[in-house]
C-alpha atoms as a PDB file:
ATOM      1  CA  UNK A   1       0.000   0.000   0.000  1.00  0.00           C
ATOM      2  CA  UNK A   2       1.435   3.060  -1.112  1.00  0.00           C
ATOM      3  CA  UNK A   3       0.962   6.774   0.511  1.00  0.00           C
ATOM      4  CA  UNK A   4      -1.403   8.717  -1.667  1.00  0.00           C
ATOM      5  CA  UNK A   5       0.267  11.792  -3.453  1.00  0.00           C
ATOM      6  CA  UNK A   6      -0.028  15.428  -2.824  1.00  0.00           C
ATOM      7  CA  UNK A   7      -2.959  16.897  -4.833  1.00  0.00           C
ATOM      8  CA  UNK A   8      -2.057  19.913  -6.903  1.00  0.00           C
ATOM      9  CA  UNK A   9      -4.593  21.895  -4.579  1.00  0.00           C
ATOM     10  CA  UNK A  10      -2.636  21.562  -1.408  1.00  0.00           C
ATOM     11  CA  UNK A  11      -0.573  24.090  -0.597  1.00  0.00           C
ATOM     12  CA  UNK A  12       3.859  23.708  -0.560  1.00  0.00           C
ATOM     13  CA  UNK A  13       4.865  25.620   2.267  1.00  0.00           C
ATOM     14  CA  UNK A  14       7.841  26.020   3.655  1.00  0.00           C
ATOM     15  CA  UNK A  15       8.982  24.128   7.097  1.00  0.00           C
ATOM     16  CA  UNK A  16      12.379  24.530   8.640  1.00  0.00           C
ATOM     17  CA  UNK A  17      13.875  22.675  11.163  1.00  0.00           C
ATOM     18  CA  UNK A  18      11.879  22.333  14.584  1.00  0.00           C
ATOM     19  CA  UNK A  19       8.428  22.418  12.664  1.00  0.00           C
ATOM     20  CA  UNK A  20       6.417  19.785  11.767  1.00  0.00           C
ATOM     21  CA  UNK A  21       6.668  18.319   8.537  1.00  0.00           C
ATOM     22  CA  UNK A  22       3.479  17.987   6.432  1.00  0.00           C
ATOM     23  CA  UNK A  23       2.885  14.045   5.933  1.00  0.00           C
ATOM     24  CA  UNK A  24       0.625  11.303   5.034  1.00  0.00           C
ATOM     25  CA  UNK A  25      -1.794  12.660   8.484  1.00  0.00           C
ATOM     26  CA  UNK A  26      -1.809  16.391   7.057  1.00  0.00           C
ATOM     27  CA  UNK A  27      -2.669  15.072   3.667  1.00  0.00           C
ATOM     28  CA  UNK A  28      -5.290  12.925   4.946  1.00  0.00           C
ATOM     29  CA  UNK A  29      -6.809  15.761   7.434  1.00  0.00           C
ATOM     30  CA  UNK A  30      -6.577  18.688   4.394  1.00  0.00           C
ATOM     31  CA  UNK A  31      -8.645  16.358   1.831  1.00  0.00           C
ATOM     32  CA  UNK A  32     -11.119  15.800   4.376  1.00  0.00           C
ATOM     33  CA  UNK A  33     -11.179  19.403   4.974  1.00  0.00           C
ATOM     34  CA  UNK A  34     -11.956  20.261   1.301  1.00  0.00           C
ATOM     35  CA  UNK A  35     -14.839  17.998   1.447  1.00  0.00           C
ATOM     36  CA  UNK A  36     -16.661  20.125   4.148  1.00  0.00           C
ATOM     37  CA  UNK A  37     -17.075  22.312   1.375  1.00  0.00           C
ATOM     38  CA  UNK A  38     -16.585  25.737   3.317  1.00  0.00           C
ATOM     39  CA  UNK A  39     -19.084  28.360   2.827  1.00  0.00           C
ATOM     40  CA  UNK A  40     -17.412  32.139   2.308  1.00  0.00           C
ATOM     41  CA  UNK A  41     -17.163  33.511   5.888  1.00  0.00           C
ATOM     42  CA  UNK A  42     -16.828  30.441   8.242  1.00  0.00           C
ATOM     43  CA  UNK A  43     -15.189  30.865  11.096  1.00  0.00           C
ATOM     44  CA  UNK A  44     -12.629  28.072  10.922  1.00  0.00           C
ATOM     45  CA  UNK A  45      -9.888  27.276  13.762  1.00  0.00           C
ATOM     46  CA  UNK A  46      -6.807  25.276  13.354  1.00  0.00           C
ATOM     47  CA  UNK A  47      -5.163  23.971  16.811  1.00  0.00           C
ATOM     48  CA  UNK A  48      -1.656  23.836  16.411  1.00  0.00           C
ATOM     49  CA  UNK A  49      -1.012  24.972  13.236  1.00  0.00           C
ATOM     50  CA  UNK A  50       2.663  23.963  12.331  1.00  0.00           C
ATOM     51  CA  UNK A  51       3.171  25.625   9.424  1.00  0.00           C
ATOM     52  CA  UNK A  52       0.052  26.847   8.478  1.00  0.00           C
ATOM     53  CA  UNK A  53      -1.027  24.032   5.706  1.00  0.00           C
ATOM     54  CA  UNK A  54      -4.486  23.254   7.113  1.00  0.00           C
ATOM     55  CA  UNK A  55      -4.816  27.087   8.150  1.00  0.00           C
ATOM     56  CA  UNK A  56      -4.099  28.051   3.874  1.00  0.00           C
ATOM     57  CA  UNK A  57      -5.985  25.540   3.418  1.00  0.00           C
ATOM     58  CA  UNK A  58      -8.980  26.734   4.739  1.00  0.00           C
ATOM     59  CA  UNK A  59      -8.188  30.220   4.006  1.00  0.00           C
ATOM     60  CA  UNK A  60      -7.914  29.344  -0.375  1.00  0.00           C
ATOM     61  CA  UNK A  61     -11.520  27.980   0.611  1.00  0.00           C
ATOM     62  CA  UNK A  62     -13.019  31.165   1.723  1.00  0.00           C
ATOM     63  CA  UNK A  63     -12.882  30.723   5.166  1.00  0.00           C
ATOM     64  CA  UNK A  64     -12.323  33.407   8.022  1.00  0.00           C
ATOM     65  CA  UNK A  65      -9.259  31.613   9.902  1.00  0.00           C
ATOM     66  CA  UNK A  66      -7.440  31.803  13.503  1.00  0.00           C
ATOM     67  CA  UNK A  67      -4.609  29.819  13.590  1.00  0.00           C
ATOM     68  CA  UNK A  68      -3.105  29.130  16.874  1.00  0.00           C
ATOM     69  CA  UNK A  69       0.212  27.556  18.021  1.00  0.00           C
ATOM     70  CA  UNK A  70       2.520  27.441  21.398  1.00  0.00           C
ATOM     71  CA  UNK A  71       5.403  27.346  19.672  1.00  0.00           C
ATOM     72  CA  UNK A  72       6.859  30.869  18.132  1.00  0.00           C
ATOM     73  CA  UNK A  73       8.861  29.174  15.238  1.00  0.00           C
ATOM     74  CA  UNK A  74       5.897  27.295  14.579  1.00  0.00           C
ATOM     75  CA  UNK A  75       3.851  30.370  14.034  1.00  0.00           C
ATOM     76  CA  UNK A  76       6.327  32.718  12.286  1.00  0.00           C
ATOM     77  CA  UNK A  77       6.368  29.804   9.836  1.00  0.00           C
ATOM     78  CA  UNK A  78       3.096  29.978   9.402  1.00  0.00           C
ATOM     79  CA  UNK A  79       2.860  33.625   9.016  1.00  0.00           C
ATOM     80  CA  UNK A  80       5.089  33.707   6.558  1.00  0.00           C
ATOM     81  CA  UNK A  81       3.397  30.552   4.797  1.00  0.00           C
ATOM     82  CA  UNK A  82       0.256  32.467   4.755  1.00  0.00           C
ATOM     83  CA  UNK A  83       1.836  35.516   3.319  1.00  0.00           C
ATOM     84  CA  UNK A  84       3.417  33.663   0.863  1.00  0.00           C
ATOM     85  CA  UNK A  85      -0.108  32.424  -0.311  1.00  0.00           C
ATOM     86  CA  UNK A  86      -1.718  35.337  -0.069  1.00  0.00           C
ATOM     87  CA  UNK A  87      -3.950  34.440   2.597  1.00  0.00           C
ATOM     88  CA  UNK A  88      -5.204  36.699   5.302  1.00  0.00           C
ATOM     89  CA  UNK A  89      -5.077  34.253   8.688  1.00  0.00           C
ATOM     90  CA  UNK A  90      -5.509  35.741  12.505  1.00  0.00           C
ATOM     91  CA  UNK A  91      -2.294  34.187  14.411  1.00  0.00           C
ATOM     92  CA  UNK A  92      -2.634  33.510  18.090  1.00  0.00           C
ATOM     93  CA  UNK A  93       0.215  32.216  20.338  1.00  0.00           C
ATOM     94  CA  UNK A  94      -0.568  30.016  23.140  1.00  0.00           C
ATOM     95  CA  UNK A  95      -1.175  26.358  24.778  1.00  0.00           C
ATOM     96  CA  UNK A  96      -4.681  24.917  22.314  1.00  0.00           C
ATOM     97  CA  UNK A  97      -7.452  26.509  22.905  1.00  0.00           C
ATOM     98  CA  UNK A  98      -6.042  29.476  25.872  1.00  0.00           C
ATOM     99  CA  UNK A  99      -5.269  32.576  23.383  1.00  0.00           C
ATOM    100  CA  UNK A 100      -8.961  32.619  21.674  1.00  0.00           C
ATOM    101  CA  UNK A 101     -10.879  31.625  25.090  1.00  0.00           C
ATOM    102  CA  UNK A 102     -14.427  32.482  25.041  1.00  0.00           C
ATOM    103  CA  UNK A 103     -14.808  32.367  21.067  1.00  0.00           C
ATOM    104  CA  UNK A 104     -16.717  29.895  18.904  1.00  0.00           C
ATOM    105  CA  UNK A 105     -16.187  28.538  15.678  1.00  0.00           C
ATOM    106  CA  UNK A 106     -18.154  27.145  12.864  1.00  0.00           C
ATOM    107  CA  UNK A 107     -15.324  24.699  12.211  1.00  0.00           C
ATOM    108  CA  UNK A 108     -12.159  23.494  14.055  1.00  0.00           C
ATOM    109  CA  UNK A 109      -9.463  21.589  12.696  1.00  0.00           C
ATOM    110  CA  UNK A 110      -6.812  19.704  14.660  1.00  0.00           C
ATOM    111  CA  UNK A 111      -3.608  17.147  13.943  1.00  0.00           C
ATOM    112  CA  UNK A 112      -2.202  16.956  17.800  1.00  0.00           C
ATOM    113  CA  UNK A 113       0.653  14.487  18.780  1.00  0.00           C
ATOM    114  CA  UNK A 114      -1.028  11.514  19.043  1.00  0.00           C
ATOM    115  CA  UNK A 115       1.934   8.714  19.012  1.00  0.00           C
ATOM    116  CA  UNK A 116       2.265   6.563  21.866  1.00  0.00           C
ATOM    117  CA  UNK A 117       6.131   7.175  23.717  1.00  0.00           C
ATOM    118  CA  UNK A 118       8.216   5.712  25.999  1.00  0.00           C
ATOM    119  CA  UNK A 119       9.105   9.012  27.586  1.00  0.00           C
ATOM    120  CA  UNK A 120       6.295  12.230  28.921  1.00  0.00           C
ATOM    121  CA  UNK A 121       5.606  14.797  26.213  1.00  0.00           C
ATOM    122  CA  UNK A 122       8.529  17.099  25.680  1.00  0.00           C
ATOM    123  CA  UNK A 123       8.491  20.239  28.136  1.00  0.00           C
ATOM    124  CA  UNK A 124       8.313  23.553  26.725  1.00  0.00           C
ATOM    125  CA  UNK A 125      11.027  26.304  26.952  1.00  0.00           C
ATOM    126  CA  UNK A 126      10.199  29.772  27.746  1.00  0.00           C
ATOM    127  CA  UNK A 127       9.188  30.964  24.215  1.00  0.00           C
ATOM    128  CA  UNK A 128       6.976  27.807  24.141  1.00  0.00           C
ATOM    129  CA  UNK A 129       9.253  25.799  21.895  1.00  0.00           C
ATOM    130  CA  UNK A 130      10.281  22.586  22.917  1.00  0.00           C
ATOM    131  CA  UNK A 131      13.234  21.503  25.182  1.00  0.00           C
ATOM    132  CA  UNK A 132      13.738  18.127  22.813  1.00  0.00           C
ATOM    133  CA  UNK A 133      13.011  19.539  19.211  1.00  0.00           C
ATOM    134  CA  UNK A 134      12.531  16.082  17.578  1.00  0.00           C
ATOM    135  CA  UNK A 135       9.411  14.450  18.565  1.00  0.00           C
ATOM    136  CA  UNK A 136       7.600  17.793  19.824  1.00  0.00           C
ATOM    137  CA  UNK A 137       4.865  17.480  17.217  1.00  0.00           C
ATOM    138  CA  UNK A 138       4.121  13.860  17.638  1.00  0.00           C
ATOM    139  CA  UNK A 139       4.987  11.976  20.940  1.00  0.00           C
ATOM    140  CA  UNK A 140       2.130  12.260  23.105  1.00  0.00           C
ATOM    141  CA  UNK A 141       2.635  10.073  26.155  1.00  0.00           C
ATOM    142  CA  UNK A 142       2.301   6.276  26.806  1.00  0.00           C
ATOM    143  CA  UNK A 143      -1.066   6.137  25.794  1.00  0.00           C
ATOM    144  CA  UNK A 144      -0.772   8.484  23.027  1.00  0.00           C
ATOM    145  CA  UNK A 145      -3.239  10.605  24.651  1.00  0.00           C
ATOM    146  CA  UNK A 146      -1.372  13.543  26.510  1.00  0.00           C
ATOM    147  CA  UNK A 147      -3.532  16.245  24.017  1.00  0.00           C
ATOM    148  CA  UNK A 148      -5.919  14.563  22.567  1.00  0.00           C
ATOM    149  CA  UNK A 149      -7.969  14.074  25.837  1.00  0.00           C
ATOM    150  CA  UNK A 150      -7.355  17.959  26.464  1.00  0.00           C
ATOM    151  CA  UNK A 151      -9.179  18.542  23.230  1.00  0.00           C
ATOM    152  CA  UNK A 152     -11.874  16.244  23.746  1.00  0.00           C
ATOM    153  CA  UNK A 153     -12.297  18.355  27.030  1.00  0.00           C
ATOM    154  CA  UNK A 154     -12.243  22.111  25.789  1.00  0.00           C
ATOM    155  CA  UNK A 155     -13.200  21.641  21.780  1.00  0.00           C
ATOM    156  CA  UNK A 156     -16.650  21.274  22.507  1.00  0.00           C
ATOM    157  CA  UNK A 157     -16.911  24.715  24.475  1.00  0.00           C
ATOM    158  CA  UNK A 158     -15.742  26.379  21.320  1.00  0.00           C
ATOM    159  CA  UNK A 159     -18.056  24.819  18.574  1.00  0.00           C
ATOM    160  CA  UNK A 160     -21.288  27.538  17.416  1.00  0.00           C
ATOM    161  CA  UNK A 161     -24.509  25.304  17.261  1.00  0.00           C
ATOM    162  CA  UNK A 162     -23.872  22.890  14.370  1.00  0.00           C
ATOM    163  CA  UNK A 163     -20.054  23.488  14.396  1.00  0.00           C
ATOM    164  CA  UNK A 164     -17.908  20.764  13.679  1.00  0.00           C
ATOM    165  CA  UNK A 165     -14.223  19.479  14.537  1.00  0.00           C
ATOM    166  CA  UNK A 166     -12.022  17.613  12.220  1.00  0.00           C
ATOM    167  CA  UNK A 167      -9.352  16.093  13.840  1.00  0.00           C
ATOM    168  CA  UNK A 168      -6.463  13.158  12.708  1.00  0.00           C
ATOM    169  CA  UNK A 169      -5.460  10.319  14.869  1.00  0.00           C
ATOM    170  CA  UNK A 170      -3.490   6.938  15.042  1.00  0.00           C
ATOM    171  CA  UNK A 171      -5.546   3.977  15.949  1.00  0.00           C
ATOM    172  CA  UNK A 172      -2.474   3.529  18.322  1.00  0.00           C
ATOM    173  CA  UNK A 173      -3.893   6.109  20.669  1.00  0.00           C
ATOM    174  CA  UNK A 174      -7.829   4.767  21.527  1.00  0.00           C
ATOM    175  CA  UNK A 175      -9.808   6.865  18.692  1.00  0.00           C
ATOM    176  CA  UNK A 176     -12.988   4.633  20.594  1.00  0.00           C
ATOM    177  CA  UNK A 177     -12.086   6.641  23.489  1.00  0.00           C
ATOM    178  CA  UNK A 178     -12.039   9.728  21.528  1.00  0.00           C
ATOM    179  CA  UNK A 179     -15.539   9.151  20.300  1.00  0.00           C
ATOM    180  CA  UNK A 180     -16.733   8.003  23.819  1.00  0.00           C
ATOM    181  CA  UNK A 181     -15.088  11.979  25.191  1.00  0.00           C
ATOM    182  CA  UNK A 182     -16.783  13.495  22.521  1.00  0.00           C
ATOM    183  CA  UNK A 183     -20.099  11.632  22.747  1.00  0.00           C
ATOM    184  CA  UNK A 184     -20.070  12.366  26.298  1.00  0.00           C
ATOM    185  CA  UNK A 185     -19.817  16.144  25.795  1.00  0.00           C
ATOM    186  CA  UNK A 186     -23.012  15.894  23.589  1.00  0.00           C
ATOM    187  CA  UNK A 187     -21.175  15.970  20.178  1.00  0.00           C
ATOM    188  CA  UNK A 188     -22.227  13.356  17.342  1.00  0.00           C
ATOM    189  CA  UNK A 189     -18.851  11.829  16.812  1.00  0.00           C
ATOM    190  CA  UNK A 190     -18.236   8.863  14.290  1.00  0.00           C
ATOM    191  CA  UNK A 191     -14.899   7.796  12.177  1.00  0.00           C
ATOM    192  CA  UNK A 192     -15.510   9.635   9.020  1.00  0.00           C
ATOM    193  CA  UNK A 193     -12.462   7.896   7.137  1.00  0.00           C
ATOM    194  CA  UNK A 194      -9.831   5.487   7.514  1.00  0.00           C
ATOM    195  CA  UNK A 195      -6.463   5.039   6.205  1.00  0.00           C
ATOM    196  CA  UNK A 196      -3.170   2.655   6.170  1.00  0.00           C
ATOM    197  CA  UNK A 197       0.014   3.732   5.890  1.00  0.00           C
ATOM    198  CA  UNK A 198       3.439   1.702   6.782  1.00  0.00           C
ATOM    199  CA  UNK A 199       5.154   2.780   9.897  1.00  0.00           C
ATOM    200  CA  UNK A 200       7.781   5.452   9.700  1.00  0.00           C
ATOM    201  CA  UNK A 201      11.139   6.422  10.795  1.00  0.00           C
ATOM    202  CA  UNK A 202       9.417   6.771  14.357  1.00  0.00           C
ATOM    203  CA  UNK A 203       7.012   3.707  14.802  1.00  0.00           C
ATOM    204  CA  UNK A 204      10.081   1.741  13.999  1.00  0.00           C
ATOM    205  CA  UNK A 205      12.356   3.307  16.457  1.00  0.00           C
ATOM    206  CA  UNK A 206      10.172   2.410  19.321  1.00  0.00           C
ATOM    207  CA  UNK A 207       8.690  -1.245  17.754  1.00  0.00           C
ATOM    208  CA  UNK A 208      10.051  -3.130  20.676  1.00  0.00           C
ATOM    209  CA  UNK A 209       8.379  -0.938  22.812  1.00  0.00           C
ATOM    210  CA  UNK A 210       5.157  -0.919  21.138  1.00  0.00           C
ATOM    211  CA  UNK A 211       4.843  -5.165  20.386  1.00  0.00           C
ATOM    212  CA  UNK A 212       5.758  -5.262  24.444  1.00  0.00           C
ATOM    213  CA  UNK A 213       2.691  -2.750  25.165  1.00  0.00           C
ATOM    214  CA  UNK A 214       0.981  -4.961  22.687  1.00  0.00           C
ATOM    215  CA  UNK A 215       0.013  -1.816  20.622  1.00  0.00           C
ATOM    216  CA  UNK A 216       1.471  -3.409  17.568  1.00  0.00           C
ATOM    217  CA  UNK A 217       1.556  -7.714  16.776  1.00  0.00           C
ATOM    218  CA  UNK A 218       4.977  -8.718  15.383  1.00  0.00           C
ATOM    219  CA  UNK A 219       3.526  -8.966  11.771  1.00  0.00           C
ATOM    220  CA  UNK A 220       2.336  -5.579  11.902  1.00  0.00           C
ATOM    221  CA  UNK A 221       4.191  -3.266   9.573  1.00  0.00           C
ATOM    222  CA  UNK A 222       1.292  -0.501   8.681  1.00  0.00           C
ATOM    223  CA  UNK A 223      -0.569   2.406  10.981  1.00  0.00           C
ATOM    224  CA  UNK A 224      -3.987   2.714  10.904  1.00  0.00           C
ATOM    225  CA  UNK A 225      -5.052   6.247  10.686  1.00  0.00           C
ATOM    226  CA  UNK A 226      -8.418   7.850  11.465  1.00  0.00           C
ATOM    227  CA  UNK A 227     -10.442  10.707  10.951  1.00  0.00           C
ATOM    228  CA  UNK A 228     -12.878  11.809  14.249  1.00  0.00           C
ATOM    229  CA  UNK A 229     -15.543  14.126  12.662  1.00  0.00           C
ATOM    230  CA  UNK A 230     -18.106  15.697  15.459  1.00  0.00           C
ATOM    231  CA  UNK A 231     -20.376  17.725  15.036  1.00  0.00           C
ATOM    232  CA  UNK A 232     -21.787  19.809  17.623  1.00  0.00           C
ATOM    233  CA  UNK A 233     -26.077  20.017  17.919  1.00  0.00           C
END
C-alpha cells in the first residue's frame, strides 16, 4: 500500500527545522477538509497549526481563519506561509485553545501528537518551543493521549450550534475513546475515514516498545489512521 500523493490543490509551504513536517496525516486531514465544502465567511480554527497548511488551506476555501500555536517558530512559519499564499489568517500564540478563550467557531481543525512514547511529552522552553526539538509534534505520552484528551475536554466549548471538529489520529492512541469523550460532551462523533500507511522512521524506532505494550503484533508493519468528525447540535 502506497501513501497517496499530494494533490495539486494543497498548498507547498515552507517548514524549517523544529516544525512539523506535512505528511501522510496532514494530507489525509486537508482532503477531508476540502470535502466540508466551506461556505465564504466560516469561522474556521486550526489547533496547532505547524506551518500553516491546514490554516491556507482553509483560508484558499473562503474561510475566516485563527490559527493558533505554542510554539513561536511554529507560528512565524506559518505567518510567513500564509503571506506567501496570499492568505489573510488571525495568528494567536498560546497552549490549544487558551489565546482565543471564550470564542466559537463554525469549524475546528486539529492534527495533535497523538503517538504513543516511551518518555512524557517534551516540556516547553520559555518561548513555548520545545526543550527536545525532535518528537515535539508527535509523541504524546504512553497512551498516546497527553492532548488529545485535552481537546476532547475544551473543543466542545468552542463549537457555534452545528459546528464541527475535524481532527487526525493513530488507531495507536484509543480513537474509541475519543468518540466516547466526545459523545459524552453531547457531540455526534463517528470515524468519518480510515487510512493505512506503513510505519515510519518513528514507529520503527520504538517497535520493541510498542509489540511489548501490545500496541502493535509482530507482523504488523502498517498504521492505521483515522479521521474523528463531530459535530456539535
Amino acid at each position: 500500500m502506497t501513501v497517496p500523493a499530494a494533490p495539486p490543490w494543497l498548498p507547498s509551504l515552507a517548514t524549517p527545522p523544529g516544525v512539523y513536517t506535512p505528511q501522510a496525516d496532514t494530507l489525509f486531514l486537508a482532503t477531508a477538509l476540502r470535502r466540508e465544502a466551506l461556505a465564504p465567511g466560516t469561522d474556521v480554527l486550526d489547533l496547532g497549526t505547524g506551518n500553516g497548511t491546514l490554516a491556507v488551506c482553509a483560508a484558499q476555501q473562503g474561510a475566516r481563519v485563527t490559527a493558533t500555536d505554542i510554539a513561536r517558530r511554529a507560528l512565524a512559519t506559518a505567518r510567513l506561509n500564509a503571506l506567501w499564499a496570499g492568505q489573510h489568517i488571525d495568528f494567536c500564540r498560546g497552549d490549544l485553545l487558551s489565546p482565543i478563550s471564550g470564542r466559537r467557531f463554525d469549524l475546528v481543525v486539529c492534527n495533535p501528537p497523538y503517538v504513543p512514547a516511551p518518555e512524557p511529552p517534551p516540556g516547553r522552553t520559555e518561548d513555548g518551543d520545545s526543550h527536545a526539538e525532535p518528537g515535539r509534534a508527535w509523541n504524546a505520552g504512553r497512551d498516546g493521549r497527553a492532548i488529545l484528551d485535552r481537546i476532547c475536554e475544551e473543543v466542545p466549548q468552542a463549537l457555534r450550534p452545528g459546528g464541527i471538529l475535524l481532527m487526525v489520529q493513530s488507531a495507536l492512541s484509543g480513537p474509541e475513546e475519543t468518540l466516547l469523550q466526545l459523545t459524552g460532551s453531547g457531540l455526534q462523533a463517528a470515524v468519518s475515514d480510515r487510512m493505512y500507511i506503513p510505519f515510519g522512521p518513528v514507529l520503527r524506532s520504538r517497535l520493541p516498545w510498542l509489540r511489548d505494550r501490545r500496541l502493535v503484533t509482530p507482523r504488523e508493519s502498517f498504521e492505521e489512521l483515522v479521521i474523528i468528525r463531530a459535530q456539535q447540535a
